[in-house]
C-alpha atoms as a PDB file:
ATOM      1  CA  UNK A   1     188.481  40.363   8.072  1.00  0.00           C
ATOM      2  CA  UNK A   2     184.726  40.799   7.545  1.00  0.00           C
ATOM      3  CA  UNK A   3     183.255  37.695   9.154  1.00  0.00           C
ATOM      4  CA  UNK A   4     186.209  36.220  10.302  1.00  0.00           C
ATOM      5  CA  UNK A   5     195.111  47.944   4.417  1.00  0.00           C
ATOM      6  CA  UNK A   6     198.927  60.592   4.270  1.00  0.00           C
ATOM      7  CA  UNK A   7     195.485  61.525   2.641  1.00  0.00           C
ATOM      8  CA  UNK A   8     195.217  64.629   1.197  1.00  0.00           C
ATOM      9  CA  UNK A   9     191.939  67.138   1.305  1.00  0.00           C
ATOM     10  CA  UNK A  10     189.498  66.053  -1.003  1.00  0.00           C
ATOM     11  CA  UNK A  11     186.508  63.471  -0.281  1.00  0.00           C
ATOM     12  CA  UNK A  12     185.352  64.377   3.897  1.00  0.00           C
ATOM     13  CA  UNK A  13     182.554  66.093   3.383  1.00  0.00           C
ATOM     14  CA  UNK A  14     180.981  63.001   0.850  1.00  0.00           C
ATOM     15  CA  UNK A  15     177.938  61.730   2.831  1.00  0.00           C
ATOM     16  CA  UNK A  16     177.689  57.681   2.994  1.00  0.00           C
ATOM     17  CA  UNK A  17     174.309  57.286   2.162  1.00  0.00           C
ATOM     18  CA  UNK A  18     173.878  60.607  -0.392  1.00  0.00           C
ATOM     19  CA  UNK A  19     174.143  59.310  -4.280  1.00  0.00           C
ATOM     20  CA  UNK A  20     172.761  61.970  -6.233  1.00  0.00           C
ATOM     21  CA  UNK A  21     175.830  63.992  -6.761  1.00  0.00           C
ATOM     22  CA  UNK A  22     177.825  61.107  -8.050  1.00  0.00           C
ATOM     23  CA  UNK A  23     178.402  61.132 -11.975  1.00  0.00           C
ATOM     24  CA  UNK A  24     178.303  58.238 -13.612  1.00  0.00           C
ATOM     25  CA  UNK A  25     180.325  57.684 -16.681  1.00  0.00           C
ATOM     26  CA  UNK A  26     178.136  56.848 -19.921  1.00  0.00           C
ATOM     27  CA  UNK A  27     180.521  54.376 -21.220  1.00  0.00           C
ATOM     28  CA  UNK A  28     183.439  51.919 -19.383  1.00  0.00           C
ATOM     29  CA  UNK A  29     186.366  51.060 -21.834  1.00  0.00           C
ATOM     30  CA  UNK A  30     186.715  47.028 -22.147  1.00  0.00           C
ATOM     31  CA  UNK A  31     188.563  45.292 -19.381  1.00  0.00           C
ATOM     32  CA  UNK A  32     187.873  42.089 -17.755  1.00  0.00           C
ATOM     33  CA  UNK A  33     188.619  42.557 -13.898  1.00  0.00           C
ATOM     34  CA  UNK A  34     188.574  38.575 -14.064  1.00  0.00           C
ATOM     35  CA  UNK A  35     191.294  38.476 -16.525  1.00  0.00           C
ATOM     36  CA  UNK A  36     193.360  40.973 -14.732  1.00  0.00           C
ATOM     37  CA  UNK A  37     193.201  39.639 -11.747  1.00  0.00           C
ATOM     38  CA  UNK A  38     195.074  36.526 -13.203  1.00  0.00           C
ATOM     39  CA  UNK A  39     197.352  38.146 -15.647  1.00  0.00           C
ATOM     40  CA  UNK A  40     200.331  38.690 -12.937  1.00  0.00           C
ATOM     41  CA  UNK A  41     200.509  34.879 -12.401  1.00  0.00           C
ATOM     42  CA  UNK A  42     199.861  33.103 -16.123  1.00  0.00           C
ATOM     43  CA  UNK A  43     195.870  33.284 -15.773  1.00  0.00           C
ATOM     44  CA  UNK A  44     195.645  32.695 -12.521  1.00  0.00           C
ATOM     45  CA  UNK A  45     194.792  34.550  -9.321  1.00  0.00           C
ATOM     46  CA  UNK A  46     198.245  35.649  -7.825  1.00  0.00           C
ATOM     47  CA  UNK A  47     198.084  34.676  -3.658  1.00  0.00           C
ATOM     48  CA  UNK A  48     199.029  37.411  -1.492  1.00  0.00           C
ATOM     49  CA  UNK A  49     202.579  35.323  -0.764  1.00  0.00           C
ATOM     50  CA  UNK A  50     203.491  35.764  -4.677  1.00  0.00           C
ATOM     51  CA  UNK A  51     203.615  39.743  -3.847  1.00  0.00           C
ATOM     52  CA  UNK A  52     205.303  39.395  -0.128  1.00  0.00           C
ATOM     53  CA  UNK A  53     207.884  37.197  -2.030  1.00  0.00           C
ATOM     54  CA  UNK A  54     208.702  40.045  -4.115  1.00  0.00           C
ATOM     55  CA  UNK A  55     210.411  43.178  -2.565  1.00  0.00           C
ATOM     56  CA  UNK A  56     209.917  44.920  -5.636  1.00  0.00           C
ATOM     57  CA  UNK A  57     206.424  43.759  -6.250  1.00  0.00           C
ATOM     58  CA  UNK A  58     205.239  44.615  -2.255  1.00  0.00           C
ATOM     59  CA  UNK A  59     206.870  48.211  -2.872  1.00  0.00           C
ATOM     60  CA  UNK A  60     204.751  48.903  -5.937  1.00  0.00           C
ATOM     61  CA  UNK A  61     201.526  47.412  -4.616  1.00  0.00           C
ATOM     62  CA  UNK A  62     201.864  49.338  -1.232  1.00  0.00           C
ATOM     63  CA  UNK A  63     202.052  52.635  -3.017  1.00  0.00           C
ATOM     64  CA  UNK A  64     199.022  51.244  -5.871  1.00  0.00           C
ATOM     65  CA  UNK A  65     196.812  50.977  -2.681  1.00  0.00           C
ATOM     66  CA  UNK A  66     197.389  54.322  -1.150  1.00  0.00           C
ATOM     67  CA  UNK A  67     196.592  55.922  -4.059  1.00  0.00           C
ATOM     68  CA  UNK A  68     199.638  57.318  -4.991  1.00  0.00           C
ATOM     69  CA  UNK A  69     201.178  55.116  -7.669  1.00  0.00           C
ATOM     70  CA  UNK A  70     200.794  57.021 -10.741  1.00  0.00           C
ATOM     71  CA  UNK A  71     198.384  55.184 -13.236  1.00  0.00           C
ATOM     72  CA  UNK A  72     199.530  55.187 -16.719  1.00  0.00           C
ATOM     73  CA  UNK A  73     197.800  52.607 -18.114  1.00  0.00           C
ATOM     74  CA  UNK A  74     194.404  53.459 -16.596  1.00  0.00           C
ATOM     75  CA  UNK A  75     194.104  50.099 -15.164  1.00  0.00           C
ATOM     76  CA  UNK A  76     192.915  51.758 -11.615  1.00  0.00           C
ATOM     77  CA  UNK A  77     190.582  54.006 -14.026  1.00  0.00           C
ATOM     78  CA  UNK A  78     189.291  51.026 -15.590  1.00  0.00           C
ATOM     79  CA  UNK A  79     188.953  49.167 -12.513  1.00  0.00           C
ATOM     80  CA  UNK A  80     186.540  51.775 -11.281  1.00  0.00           C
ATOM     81  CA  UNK A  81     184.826  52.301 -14.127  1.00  0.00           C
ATOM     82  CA  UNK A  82     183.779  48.078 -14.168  1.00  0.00           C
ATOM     83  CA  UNK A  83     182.544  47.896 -10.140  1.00  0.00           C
ATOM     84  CA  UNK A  84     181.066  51.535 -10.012  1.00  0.00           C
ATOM     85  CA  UNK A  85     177.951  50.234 -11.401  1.00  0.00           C
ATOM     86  CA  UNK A  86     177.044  47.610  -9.563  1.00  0.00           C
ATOM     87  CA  UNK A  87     178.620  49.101  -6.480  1.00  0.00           C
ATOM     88  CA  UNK A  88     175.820  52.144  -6.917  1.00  0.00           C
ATOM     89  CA  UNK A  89     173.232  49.692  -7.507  1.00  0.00           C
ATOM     90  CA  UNK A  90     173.827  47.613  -4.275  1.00  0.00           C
ATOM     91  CA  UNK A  91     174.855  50.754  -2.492  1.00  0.00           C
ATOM     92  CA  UNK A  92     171.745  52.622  -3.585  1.00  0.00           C
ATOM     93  CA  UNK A  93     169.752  49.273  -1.941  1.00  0.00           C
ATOM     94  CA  UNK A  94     171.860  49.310   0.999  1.00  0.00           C
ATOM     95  CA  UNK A  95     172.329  52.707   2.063  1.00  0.00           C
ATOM     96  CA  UNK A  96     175.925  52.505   1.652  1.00  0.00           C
ATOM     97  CA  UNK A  97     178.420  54.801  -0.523  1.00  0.00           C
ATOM     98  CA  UNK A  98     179.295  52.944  -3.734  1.00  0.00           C
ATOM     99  CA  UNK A  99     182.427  55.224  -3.743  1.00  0.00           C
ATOM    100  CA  UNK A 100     183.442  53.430   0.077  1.00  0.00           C
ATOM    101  CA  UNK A 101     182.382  50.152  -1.679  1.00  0.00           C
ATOM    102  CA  UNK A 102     185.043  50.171  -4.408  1.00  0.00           C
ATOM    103  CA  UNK A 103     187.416  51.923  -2.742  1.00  0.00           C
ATOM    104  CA  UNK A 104     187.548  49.074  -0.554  1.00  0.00           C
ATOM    105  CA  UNK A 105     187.372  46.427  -3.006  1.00  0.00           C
ATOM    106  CA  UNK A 106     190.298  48.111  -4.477  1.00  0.00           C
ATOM    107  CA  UNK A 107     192.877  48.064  -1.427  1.00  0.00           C
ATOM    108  CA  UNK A 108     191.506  44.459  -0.648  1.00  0.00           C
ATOM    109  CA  UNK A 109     192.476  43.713  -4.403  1.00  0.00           C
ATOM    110  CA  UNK A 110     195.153  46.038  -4.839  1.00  0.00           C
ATOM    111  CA  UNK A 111     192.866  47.250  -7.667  1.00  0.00           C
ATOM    112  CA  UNK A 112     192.558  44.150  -9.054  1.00  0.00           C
ATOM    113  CA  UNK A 113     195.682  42.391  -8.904  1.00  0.00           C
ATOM    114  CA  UNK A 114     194.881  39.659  -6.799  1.00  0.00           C
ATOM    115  CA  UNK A 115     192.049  37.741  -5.140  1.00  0.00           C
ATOM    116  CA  UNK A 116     192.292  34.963  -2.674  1.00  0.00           C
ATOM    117  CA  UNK A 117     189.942  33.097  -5.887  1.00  0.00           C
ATOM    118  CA  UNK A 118     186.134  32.944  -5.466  1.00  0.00           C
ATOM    119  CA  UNK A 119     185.725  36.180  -6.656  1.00  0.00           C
ATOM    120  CA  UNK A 120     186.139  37.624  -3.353  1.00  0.00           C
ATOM    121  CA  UNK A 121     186.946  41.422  -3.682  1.00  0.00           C
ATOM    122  CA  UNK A 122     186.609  41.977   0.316  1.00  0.00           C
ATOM    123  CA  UNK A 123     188.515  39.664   1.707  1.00  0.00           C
ATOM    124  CA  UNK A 124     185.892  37.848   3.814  1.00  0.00           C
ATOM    125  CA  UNK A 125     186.493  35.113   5.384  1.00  0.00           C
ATOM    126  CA  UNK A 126     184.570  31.580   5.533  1.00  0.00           C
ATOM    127  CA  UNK A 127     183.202  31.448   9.402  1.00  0.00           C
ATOM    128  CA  UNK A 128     181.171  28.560  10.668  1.00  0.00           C
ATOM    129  CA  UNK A 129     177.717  30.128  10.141  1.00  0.00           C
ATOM    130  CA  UNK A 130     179.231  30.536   5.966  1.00  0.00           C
ATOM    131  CA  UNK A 131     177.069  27.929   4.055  1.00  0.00           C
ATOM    132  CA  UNK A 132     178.653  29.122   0.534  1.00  0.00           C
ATOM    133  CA  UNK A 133     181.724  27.645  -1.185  1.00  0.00           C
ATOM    134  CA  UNK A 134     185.136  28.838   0.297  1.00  0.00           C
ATOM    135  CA  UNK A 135     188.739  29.032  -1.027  1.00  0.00           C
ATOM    136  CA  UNK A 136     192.242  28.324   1.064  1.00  0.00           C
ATOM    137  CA  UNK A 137     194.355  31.482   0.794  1.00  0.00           C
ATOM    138  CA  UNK A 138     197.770  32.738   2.534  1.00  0.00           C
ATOM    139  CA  UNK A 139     197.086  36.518   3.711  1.00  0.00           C
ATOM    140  CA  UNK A 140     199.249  39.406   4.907  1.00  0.00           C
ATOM    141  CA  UNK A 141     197.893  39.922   8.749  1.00  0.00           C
ATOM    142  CA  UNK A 142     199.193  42.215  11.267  1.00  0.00           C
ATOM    143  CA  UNK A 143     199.511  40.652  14.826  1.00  0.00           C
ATOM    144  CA  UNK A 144     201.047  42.924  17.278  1.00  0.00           C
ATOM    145  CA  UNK A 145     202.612  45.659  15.000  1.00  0.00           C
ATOM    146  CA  UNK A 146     204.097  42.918  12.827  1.00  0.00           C
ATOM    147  CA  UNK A 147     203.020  41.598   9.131  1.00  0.00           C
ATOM    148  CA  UNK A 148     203.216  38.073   8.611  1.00  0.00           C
ATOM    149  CA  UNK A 149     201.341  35.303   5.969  1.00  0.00           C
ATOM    150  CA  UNK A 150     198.487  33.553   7.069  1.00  0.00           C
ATOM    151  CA  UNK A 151     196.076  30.695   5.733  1.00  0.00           C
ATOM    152  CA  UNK A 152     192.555  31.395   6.062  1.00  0.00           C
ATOM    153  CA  UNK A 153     189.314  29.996   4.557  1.00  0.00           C
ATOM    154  CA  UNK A 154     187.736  33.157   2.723  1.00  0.00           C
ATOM    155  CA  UNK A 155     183.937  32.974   0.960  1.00  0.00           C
ATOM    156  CA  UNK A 156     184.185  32.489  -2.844  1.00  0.00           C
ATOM    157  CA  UNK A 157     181.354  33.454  -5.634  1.00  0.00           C
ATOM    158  CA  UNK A 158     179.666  32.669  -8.301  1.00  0.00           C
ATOM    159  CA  UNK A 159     181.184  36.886  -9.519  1.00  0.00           C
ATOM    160  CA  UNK A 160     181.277  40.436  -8.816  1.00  0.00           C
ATOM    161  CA  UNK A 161     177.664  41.296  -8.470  1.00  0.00           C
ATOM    162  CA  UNK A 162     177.429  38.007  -5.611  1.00  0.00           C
ATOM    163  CA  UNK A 163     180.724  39.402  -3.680  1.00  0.00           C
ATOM    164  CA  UNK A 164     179.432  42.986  -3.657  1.00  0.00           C
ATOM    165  CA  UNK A 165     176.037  41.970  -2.701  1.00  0.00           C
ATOM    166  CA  UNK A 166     176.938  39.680   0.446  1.00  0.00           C
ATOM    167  CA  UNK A 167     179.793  42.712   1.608  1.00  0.00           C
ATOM    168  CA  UNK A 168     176.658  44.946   1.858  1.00  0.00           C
ATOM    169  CA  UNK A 169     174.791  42.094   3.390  1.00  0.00           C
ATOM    170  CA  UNK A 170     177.405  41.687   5.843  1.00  0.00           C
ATOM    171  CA  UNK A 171     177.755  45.528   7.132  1.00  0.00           C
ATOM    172  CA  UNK A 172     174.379  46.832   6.835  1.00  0.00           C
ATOM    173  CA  UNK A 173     173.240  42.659   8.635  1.00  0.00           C
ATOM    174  CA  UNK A 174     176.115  41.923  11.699  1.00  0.00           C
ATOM    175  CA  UNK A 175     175.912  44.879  14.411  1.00  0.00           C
ATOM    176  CA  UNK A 176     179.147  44.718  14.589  1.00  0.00           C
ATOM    177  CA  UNK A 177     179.532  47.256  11.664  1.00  0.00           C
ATOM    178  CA  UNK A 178     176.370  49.176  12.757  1.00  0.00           C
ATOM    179  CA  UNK A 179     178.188  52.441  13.059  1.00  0.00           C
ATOM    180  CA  UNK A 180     180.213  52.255   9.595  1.00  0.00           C
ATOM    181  CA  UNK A 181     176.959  51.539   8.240  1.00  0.00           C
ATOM    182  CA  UNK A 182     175.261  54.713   9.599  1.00  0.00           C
ATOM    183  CA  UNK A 183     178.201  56.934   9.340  1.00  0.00           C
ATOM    184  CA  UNK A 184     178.222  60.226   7.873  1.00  0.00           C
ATOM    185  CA  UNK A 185     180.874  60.257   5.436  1.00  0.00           C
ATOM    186  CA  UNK A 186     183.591  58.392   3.580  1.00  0.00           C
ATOM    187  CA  UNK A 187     185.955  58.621   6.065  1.00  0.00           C
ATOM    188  CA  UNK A 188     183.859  58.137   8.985  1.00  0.00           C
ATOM    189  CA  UNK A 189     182.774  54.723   7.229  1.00  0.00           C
ATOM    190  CA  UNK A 190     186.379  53.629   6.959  1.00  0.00           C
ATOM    191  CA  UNK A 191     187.598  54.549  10.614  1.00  0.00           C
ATOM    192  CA  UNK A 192     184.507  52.678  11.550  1.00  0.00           C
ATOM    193  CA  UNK A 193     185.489  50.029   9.767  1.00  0.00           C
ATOM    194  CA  UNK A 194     188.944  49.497  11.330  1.00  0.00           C
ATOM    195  CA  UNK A 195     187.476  49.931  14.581  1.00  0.00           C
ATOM    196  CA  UNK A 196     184.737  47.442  14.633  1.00  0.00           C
ATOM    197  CA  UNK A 197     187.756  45.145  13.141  1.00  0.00           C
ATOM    198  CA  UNK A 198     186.885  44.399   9.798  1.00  0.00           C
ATOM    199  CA  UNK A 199     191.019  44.163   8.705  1.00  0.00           C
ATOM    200  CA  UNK A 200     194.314  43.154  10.938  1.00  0.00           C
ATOM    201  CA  UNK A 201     195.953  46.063   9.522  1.00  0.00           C
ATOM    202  CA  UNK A 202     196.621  49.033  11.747  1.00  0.00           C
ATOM    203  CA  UNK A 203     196.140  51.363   9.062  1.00  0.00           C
ATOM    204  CA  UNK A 204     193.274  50.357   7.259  1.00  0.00           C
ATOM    205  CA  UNK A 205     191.627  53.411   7.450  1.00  0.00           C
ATOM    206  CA  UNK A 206     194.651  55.672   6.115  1.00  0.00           C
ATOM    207  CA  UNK A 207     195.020  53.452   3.408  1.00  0.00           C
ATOM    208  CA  UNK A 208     191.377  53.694   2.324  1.00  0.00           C
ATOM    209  CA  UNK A 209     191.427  57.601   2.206  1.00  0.00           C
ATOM    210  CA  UNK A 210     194.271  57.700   0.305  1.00  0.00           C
ATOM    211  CA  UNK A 211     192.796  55.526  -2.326  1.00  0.00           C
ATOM    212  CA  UNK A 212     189.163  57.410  -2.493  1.00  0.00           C
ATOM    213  CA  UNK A 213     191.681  60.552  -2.638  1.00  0.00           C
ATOM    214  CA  UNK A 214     193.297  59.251  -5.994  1.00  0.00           C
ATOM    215  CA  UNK A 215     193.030  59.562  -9.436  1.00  0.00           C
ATOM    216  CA  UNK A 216     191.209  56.883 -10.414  1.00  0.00           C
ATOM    217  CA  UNK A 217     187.771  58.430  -8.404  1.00  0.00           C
ATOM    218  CA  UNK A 218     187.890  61.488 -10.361  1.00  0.00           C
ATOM    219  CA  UNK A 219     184.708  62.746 -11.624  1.00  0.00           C
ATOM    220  CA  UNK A 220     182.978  60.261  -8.826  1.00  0.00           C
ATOM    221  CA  UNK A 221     183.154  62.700  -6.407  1.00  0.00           C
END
């Protein structure tokens, strides 16, 4: 991933690189996306196996990161609310849609849940030419059609702002990603994504329109 998850009308006319239309809430209720990310597992980050493990768990983080597990609480309101503005910052830098950047973070996350530690909300992974710190992890990846666990080496960061910063470093830097980076809108951005291989899973894409399609980007649009 990186270096090295049935949408409904809404966001396909958003342009990747236009800002100006998005609104920007004046004030974000506390939360600590640090704290959360720990709370499932006692404080600390909860691996990727901990929700596998868990029929029940998988079930209800699967529907969180399609966008259409209801939100109650507001934690996927909240979780927005912290990232947007740093994402518009870095996107505004970049060129890239700060709406694409935390939707992304949020599937990668599963809106904060989990992290595979370092701070890494993308889920990119520690290559040779990394010369950061790095974190061992077990991650869902799909190999021919099939999910299984797998341990990788991912980057990890000093926080948010460093995470967000080297993901825009990352597309707008490797070639690889040279069309998701230029794309037109939302949705463009994330089927360029999956095809320039940034994720395993087959339906990368789907899942990331489904989540910039959910409640929790109202009023971003």
């Amino acid at each position: 991933k990186g270096a090295g998850n049935s949408p409904a009308a809404g966001s396909q006319g958003v342009s990747a690189r236009h800002l100006s239309r998005f609104h920007m809430p004046n004030e974000t209720r506390a939360f600590s996306l640090d704290g959360y990310m720990g709370a499932v597992t006692n404080g600390k980050p909860a691996s990727a196996m901990s929700f596998i493990e868990n029929a029940s768990a998988q079930k209800s983080f699967a529907a969180g990161v399609a966008g259409t597990d209801p939100d109650p609480d507001g934690v996927k309101a909240a979780f927005v609310e912290k990232l947007m503005p740093i994402a518009k910052e870095i996107g505004a830098a970049a060129g890239l849609n700060p709406i694409a950047i935390v939707a992304q973070a949020a599937l990668e996350t599963g809106w904060g849940r989990h992290t595979p530690g370092g701070s890494n909300l993308f889920g990119i992974k520690a290559g040779g030419s990394w010369k950061g710190g790095s974190v061992s992890a077990m991650s869902p990846e799909e190999r021919n059609g099939r999910m299984s666990m797998e341990r990788s080496s991912f980057r990890a960061y000093s926080g948010i702002r460093e995470s967000m910063q080297d993901y825009a470093d990352l597309i707008t830097g490797n070639s690889r990603y040279a069309k998701a980076a230029n794309a037109g809108s939302v949705d463009e951005y994330f089927e360029e994504l999956q095809k320039a291989g940034y994720a395993t899973d087959s339906r990368y894409a789907e899942k990331l329109k489904g989540i910039v399609r959910s409640g929790a980007f109202e009023g971003y649009i």
